[in-house]
PDB file of N, CA and C in Angstrom:
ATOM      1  N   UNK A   1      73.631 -20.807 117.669  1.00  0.00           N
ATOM      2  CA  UNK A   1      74.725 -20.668 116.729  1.00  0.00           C
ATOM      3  C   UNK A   1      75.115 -19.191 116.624  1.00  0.00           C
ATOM      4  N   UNK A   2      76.523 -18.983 116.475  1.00  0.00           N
ATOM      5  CA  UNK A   2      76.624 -17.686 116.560  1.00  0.00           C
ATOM      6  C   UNK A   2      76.645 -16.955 114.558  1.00  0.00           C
ATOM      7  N   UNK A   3      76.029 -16.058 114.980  1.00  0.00           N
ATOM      8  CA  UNK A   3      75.636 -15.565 113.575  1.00  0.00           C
ATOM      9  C   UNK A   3      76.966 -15.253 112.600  1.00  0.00           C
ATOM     10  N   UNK A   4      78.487 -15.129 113.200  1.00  0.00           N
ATOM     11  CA  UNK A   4      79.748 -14.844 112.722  1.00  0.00           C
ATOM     12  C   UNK A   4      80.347 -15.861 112.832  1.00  0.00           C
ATOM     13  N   UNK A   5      79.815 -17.077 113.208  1.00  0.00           N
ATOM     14  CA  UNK A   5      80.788 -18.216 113.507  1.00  0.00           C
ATOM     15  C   UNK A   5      81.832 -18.842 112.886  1.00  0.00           C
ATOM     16  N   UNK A   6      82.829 -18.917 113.221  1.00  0.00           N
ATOM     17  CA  UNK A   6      84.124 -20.090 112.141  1.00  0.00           C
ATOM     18  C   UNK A   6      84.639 -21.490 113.244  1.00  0.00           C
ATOM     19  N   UNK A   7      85.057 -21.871 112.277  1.00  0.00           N
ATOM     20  CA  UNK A   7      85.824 -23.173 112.724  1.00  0.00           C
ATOM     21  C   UNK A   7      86.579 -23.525 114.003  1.00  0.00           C
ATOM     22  N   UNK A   8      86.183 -23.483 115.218  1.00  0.00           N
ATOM     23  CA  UNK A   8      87.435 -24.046 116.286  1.00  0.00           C
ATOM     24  C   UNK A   8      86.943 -22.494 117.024  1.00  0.00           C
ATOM     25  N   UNK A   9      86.045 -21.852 117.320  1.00  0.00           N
ATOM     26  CA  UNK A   9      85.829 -20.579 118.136  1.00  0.00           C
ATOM     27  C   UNK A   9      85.477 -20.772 119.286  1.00  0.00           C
ATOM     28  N   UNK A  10      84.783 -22.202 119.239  1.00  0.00           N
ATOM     29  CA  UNK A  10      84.450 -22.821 120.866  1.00  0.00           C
ATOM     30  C   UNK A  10      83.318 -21.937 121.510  1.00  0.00           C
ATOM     31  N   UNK A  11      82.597 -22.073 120.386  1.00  0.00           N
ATOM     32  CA  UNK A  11      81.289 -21.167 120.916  1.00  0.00           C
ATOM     33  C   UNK A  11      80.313 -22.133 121.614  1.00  0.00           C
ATOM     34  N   UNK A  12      79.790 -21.867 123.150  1.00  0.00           N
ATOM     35  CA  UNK A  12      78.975 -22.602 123.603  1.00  0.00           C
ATOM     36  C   UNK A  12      79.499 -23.412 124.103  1.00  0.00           C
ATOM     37  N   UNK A  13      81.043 -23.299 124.915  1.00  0.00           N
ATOM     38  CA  UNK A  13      81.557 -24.049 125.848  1.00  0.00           C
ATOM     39  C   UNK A  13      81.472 -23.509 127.424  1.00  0.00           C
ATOM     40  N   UNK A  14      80.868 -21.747 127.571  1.00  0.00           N
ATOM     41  CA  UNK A  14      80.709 -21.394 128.466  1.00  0.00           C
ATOM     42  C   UNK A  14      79.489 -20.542 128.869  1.00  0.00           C
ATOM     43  N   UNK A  15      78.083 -21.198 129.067  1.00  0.00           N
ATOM     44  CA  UNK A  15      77.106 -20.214 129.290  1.00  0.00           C
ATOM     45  C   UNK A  15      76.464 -19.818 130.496  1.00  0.00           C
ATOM     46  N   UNK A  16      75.795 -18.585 130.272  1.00  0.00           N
ATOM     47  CA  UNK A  16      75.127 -18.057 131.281  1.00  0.00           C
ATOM     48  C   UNK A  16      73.991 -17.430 131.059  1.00  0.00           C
ATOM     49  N   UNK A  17      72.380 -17.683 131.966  1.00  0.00           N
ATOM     50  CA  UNK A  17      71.615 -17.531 131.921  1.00  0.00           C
ATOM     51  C   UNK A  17      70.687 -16.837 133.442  1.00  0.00           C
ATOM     52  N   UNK A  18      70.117 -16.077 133.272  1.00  0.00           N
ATOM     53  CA  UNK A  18      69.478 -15.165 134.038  1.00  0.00           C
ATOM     54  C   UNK A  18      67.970 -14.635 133.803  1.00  0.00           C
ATOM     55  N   UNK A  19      67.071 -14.841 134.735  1.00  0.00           N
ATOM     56  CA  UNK A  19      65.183 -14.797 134.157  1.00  0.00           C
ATOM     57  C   UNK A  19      65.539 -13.245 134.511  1.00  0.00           C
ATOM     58  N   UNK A  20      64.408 -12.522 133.645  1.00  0.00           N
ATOM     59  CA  UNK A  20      63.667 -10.899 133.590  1.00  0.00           C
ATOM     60  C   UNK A  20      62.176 -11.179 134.283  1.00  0.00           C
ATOM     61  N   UNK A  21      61.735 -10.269 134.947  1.00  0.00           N
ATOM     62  CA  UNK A  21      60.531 -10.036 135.303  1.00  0.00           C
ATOM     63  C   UNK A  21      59.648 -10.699 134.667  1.00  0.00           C
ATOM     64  N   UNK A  22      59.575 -10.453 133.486  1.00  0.00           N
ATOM     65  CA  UNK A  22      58.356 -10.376 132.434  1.00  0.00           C
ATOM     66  C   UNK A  22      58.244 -12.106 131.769  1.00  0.00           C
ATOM     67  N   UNK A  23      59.134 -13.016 132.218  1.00  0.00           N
ATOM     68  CA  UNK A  23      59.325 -14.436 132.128  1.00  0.00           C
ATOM     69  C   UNK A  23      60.236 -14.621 131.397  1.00  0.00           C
ATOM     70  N   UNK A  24      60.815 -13.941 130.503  1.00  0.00           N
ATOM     71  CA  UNK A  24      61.830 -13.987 129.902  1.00  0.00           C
ATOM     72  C   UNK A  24      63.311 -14.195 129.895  1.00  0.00           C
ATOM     73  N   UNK A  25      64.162 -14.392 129.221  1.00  0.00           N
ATOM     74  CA  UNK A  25      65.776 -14.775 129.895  1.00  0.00           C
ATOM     75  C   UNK A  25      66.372 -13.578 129.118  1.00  0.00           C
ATOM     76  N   UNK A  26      67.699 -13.542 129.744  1.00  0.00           N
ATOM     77  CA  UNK A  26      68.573 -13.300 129.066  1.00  0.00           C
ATOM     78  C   UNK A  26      69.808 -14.542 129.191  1.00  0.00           C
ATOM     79  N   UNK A  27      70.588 -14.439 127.783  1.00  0.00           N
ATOM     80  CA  UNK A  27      71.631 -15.201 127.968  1.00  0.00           C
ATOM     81  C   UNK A  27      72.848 -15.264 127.132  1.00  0.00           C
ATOM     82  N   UNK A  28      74.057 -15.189 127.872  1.00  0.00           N
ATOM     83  CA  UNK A  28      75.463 -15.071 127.206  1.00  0.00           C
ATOM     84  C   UNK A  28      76.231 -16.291 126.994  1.00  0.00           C
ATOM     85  N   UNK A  29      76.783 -16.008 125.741  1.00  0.00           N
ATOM     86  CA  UNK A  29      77.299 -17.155 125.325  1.00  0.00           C
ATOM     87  C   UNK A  29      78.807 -17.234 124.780  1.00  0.00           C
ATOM     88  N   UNK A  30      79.935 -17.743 125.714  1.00  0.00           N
ATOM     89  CA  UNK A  30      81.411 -17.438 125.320  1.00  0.00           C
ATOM     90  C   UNK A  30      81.780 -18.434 124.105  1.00  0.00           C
ATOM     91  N   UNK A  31      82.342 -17.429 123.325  1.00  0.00           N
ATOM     92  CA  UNK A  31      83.202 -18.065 122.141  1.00  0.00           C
ATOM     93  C   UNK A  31      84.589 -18.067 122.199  1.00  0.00           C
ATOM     94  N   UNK A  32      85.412 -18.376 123.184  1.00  0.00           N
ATOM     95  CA  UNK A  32      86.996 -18.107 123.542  1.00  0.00           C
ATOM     96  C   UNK A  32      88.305 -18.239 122.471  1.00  0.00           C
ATOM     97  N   UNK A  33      87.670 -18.581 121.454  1.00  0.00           N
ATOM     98  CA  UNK A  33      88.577 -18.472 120.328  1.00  0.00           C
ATOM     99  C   UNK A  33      88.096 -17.941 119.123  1.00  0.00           C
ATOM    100  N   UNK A  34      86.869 -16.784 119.110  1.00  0.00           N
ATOM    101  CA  UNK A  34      86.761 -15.841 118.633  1.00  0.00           C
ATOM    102  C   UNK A  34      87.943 -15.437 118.203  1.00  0.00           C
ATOM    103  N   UNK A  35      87.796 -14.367 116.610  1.00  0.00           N
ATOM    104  CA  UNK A  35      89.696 -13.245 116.557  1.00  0.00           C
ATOM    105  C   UNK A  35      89.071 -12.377 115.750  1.00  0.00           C
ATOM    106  N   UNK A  36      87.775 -12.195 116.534  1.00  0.00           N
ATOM    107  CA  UNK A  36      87.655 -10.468 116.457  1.00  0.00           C
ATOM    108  C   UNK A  36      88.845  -9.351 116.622  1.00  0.00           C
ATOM    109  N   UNK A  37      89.712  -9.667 118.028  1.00  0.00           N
ATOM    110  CA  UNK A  37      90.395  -8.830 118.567  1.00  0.00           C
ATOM    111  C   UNK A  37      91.636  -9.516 118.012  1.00  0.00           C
ATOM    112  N   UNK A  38      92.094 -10.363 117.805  1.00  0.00           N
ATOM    113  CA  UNK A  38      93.570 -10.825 117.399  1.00  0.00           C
ATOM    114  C   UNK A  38      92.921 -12.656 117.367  1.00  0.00           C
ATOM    115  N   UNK A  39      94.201 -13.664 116.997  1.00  0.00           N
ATOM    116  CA  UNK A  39      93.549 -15.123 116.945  1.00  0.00           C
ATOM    117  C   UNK A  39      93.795 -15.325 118.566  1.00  0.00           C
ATOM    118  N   UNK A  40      92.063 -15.796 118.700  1.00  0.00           N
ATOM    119  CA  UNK A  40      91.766 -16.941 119.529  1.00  0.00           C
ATOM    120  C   UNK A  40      91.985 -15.333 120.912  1.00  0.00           C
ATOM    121  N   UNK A  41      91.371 -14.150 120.256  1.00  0.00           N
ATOM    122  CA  UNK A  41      90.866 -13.194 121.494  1.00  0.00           C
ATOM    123  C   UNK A  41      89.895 -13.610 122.020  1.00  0.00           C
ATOM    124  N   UNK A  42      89.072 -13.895 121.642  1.00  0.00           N
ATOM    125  CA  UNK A  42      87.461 -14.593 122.472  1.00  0.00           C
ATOM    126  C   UNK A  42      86.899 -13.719 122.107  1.00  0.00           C
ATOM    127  N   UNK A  43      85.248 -14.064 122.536  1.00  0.00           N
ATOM    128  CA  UNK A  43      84.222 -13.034 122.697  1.00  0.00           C
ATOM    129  C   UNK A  43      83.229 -13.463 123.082  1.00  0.00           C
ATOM    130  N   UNK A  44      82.093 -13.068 123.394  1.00  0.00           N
ATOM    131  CA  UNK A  44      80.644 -13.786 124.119  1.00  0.00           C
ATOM    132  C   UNK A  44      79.924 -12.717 123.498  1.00  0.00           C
ATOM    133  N   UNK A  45      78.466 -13.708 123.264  1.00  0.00           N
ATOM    134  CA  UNK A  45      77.367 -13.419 122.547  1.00  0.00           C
ATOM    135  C   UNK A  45      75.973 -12.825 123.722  1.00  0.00           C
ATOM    136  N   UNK A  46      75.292 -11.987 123.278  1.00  0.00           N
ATOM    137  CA  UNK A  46      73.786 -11.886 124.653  1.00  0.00           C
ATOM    138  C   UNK A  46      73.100 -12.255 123.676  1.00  0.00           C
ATOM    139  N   UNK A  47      71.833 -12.653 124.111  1.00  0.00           N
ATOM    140  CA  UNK A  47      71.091 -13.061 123.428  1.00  0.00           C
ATOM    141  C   UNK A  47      69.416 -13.091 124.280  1.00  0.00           C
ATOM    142  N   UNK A  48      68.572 -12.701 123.872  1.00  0.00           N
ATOM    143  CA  UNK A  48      67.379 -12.650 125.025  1.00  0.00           C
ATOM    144  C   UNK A  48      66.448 -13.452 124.664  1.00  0.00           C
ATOM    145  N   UNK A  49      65.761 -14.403 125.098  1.00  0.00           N
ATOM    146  CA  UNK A  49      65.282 -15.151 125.283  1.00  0.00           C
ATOM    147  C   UNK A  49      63.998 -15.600 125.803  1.00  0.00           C
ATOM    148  N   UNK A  50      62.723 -15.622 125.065  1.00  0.00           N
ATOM    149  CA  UNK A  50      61.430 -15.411 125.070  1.00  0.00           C
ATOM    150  C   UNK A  50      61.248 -16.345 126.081  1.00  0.00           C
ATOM    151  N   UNK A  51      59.857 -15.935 126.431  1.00  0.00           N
ATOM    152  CA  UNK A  51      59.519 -17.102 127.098  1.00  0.00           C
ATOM    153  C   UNK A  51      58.781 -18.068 126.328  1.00  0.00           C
ATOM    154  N   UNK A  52      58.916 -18.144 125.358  1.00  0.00           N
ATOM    155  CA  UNK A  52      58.487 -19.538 124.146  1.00  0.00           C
ATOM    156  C   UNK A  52      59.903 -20.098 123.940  1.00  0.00           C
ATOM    157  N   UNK A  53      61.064 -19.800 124.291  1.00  0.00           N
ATOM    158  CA  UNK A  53      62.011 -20.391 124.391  1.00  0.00           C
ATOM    159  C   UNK A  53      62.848 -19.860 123.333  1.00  0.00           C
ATOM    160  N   UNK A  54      62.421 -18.927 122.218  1.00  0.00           N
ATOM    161  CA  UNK A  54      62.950 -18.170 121.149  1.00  0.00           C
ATOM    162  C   UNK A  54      64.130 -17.496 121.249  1.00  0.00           C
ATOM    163  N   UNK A  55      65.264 -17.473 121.275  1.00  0.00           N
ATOM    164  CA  UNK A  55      66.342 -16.743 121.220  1.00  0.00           C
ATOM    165  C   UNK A  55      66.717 -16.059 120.251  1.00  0.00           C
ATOM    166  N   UNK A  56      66.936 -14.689 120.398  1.00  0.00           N
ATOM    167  CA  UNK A  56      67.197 -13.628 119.283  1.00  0.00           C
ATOM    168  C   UNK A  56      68.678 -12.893 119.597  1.00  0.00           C
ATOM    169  N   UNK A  57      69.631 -12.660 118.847  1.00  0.00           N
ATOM    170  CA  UNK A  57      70.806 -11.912 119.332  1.00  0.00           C
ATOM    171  C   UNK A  57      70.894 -11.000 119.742  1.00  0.00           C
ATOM    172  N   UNK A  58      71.209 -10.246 120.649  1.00  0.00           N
ATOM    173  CA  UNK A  58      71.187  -8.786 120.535  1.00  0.00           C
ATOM    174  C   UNK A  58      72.296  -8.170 120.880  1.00  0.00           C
ATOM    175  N   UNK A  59      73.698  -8.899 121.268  1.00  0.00           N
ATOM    176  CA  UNK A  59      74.759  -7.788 120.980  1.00  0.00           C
ATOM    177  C   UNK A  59      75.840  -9.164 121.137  1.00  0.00           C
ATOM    178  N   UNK A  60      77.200  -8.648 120.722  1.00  0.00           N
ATOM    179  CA  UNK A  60      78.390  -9.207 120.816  1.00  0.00           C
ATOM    180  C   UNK A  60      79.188  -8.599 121.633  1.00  0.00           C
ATOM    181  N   UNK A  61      79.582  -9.089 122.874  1.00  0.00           N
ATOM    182  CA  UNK A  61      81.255  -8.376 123.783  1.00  0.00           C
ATOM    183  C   UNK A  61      82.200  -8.908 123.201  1.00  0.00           C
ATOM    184  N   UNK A  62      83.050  -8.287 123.244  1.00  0.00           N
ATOM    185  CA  UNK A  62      84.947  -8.465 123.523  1.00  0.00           C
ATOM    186  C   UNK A  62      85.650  -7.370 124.271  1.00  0.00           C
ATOM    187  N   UNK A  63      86.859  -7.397 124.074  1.00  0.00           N
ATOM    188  CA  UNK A  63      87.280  -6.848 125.157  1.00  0.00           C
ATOM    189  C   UNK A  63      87.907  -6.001 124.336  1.00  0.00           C
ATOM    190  N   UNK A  64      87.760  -4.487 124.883  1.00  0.00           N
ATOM    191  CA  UNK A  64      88.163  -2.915 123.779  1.00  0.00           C
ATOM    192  C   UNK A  64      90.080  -3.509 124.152  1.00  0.00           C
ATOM    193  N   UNK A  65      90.412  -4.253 124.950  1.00  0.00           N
ATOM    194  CA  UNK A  65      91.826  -4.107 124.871  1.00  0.00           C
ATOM    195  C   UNK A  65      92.861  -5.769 124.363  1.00  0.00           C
ATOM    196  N   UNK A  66      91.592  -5.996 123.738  1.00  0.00           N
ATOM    197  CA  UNK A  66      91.600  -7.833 123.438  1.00  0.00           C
ATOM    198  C   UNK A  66      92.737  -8.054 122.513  1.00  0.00           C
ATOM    199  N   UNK A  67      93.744  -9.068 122.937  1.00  0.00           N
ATOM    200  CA  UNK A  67      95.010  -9.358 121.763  1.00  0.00           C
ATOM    201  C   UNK A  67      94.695 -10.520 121.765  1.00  0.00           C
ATOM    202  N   UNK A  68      95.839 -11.128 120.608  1.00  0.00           N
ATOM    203  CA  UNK A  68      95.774 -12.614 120.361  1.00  0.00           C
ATOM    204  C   UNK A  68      96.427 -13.497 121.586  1.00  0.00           C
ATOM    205  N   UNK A  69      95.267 -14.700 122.137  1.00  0.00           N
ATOM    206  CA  UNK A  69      95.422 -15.772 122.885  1.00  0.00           C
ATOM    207  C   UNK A  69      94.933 -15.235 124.195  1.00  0.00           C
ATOM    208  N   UNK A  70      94.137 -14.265 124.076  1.00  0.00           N
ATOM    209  CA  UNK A  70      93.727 -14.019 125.282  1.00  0.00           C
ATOM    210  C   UNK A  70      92.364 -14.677 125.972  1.00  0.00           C
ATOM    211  N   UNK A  71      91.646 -15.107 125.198  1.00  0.00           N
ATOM    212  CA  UNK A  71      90.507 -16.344 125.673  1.00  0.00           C
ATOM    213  C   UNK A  71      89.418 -15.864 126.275  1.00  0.00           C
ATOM    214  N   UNK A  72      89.403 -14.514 125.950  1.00  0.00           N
ATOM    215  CA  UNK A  72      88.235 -13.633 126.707  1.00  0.00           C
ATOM    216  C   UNK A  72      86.688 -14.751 126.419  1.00  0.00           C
ATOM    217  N   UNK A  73      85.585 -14.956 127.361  1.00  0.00           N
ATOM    218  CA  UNK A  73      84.474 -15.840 126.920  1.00  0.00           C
ATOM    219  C   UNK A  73      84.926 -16.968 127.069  1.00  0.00           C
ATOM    220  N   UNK A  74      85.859 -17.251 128.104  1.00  0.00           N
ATOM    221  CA  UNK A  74      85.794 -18.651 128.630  1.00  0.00           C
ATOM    222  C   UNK A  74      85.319 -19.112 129.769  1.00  0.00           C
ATOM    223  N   UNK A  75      84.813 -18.175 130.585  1.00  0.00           N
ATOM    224  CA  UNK A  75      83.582 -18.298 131.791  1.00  0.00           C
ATOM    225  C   UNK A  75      83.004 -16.911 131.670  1.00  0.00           C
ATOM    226  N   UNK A  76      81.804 -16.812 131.146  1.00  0.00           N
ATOM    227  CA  UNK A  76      80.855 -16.087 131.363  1.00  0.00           C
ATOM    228  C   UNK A  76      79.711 -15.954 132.597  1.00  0.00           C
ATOM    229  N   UNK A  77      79.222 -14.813 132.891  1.00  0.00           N
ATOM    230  CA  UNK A  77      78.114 -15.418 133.749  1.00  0.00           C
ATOM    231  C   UNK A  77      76.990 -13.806 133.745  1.00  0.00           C
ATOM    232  N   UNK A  78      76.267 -13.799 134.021  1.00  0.00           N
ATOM    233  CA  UNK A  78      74.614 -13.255 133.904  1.00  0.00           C
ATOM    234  C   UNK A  78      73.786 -13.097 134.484  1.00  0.00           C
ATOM    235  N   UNK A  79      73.589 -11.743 135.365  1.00  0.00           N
ATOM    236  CA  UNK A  79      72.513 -11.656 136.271  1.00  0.00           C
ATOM    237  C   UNK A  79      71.726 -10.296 136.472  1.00  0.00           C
ATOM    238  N   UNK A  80      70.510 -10.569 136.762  1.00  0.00           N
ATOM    239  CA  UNK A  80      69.479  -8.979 136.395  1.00  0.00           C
ATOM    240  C   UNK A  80      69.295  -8.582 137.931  1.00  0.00           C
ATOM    241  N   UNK A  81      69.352  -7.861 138.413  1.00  0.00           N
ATOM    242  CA  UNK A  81      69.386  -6.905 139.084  1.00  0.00           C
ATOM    243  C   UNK A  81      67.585  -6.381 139.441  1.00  0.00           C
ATOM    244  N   UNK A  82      67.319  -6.245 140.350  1.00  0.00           N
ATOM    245  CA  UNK A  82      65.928  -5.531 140.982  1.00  0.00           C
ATOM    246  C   UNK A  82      65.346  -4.387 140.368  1.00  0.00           C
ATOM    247  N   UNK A  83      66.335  -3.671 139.989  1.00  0.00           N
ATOM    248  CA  UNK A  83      65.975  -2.844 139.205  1.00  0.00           C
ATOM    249  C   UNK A  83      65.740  -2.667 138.067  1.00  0.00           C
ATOM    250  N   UNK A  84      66.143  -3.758 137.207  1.00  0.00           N
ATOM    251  CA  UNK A  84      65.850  -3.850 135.652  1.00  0.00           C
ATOM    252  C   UNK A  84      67.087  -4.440 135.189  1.00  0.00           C
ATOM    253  N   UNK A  85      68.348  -3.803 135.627  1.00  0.00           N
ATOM    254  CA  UNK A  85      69.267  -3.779 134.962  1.00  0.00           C
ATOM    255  C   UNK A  85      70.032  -4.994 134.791  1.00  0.00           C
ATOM    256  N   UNK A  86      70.837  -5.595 133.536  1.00  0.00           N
ATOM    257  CA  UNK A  86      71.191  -6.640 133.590  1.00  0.00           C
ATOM    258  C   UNK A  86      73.253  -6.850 133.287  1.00  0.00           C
ATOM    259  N   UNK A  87      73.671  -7.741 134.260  1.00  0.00           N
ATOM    260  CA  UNK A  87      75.401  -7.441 134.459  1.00  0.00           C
ATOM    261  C   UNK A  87      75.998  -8.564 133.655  1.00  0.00           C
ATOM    262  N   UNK A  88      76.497  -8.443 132.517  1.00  0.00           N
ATOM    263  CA  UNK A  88      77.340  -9.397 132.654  1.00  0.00           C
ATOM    264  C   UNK A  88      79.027  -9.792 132.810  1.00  0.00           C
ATOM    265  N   UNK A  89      79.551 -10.878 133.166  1.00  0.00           N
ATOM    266  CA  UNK A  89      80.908 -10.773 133.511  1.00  0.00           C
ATOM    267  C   UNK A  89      81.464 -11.760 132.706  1.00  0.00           C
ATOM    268  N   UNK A  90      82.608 -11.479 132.018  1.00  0.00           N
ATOM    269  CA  UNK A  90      83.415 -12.372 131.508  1.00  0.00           C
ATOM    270  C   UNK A  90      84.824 -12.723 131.588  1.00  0.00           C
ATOM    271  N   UNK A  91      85.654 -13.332 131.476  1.00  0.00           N
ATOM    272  CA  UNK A  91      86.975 -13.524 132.057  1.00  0.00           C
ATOM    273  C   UNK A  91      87.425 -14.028 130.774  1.00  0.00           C
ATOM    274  N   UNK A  92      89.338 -13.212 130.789  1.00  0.00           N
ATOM    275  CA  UNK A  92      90.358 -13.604 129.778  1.00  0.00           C
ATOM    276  C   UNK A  92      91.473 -13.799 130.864  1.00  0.00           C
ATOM    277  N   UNK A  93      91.619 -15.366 130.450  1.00  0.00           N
ATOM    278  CA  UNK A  93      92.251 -15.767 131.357  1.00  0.00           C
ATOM    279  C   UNK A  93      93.650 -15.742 131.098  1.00  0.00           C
ATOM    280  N   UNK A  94      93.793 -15.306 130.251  1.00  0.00           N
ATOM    281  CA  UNK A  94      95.520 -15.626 129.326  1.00  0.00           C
ATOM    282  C   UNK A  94      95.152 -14.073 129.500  1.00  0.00           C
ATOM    283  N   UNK A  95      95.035 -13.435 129.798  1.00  0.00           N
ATOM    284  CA  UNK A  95      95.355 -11.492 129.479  1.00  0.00           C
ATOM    285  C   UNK A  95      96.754 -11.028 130.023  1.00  0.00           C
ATOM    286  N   UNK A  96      97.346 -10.595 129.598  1.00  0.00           N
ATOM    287  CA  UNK A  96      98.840  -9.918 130.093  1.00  0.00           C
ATOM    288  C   UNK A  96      98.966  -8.630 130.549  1.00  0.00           C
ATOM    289  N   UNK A  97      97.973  -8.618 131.462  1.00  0.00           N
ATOM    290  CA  UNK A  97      97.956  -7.072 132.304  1.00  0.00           C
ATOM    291  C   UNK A  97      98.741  -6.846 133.230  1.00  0.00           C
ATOM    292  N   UNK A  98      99.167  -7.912 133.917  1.00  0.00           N
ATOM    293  CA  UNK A  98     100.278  -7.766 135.050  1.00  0.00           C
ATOM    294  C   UNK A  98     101.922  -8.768 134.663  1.00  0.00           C
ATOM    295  N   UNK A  99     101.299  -9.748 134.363  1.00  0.00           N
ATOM    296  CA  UNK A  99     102.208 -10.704 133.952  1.00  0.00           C
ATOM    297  C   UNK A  99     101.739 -11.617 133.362  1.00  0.00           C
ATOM    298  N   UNK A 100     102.544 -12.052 132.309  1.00  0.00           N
ATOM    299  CA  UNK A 100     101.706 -13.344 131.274  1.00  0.00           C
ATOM    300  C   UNK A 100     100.799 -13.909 132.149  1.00  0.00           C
ATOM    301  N   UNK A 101      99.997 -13.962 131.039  1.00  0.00           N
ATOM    302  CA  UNK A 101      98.398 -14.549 131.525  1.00  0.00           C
ATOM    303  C   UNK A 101      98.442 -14.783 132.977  1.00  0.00           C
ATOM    304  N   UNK A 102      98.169 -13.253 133.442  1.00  0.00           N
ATOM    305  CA  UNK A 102      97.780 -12.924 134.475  1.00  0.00           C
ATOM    306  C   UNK A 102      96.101 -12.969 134.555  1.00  0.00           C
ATOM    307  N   UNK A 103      95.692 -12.940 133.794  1.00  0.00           N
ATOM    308  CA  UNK A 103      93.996 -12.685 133.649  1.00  0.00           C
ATOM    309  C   UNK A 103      93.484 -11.910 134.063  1.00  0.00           C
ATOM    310  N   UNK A 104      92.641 -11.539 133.503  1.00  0.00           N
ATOM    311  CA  UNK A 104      91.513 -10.285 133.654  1.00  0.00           C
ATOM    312  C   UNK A 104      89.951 -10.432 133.741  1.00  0.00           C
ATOM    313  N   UNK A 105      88.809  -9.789 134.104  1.00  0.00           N
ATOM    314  CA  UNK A 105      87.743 -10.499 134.372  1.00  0.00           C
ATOM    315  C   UNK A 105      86.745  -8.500 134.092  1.00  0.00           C
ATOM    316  N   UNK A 106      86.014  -8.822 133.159  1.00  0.00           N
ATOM    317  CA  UNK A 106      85.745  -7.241 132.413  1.00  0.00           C
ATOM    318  C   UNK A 106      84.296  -7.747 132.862  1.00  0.00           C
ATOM    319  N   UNK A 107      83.213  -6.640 132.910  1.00  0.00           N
ATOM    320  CA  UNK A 107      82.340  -6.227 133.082  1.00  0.00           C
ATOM    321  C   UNK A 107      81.347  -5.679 132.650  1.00  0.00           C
ATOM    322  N   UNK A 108      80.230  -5.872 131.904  1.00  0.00           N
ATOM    323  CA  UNK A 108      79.699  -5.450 131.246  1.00  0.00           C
ATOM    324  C   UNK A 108      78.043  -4.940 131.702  1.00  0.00           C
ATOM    325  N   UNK A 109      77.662  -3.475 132.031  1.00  0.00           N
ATOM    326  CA  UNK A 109      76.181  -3.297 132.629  1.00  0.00           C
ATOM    327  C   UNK A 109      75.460  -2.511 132.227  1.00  0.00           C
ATOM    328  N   UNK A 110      74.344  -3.614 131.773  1.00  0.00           N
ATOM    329  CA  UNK A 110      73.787  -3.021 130.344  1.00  0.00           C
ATOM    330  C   UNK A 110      72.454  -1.964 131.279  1.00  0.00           C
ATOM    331  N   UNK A 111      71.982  -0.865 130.789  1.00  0.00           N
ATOM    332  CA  UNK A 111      71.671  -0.076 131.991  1.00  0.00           C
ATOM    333  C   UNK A 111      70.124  -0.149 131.948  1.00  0.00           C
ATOM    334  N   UNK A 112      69.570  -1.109 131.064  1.00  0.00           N
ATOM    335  CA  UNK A 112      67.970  -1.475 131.358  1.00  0.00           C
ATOM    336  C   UNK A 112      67.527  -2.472 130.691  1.00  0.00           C
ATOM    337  N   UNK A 113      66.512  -3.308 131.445  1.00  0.00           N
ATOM    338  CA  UNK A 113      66.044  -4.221 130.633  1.00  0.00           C
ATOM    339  C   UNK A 113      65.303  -4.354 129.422  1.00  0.00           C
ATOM    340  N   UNK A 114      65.452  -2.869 128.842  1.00  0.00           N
ATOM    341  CA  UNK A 114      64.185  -2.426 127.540  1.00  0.00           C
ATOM    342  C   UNK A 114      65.691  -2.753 126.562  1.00  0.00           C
ATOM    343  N   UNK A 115      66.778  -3.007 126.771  1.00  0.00           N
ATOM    344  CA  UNK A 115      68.005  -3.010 125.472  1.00  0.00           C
ATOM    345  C   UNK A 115      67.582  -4.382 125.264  1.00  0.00           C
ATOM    346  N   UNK A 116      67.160  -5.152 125.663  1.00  0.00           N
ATOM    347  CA  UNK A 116      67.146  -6.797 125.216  1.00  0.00           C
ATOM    348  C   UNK A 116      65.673  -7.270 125.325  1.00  0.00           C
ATOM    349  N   UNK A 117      64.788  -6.068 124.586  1.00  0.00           N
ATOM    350  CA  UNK A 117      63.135  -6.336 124.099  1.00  0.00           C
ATOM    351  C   UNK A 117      63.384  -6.201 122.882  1.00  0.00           C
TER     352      UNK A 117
END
């Protein structure tokens, strides 16, 4: 459940999950009608994930250029890297960067696996 949640945000229609070394997950969770950023900007949740199966929050994305109907957190996805580090990617598919909902697909790399202990 997302800890800010409202009515119709569609949280947990798009997830992504990825194991850490240490047995542990990480995992993102799109809310595409989030209005953090304007109504129905989106946003996706991380969340890390014990290996007792415990999930704890540890940060919220959106998009620094997020308007209303842009749907950012409607395919998420999640993957750790050899080195520690863990990427995640999310897509606003309605974004008007080139031409109406042209879509956009933002990036997020979090730069060690000690941010989600």
């Amino acid at each position: 459940t997302a800890v800010d949640g409202a009515d119709a945000d569609f949280f947990g229609r798009s997830v992504g999950v990825t194991s850490k070394a240490d047995g542990s997950a990480v995992a993102v969770v799109g809310s595409f009608r989030d209005d953090d950023r304007g109504d129905n900007s989106g946003s996706a949740y991380v969340y890390n994930v014990a290996s007792s199966g415990a999930a704890t929050p540890i940060l919220k994305l959106t998009a620094s250029d997020g308007a209303n109907d842009d749907i950012f957190g409607n395919v998420v996805s999640v993957t750790s890297t050899s080195g520690g580090r863990t990427i995640c990617i999310t897509s606003a598919h309605h974004k008007d960067d080139g031409n109406t909902d042209s879509g956009s697909a933002y990036v997020f790399d979090m730069p060690s696996s000690s941010q989600f202990e």
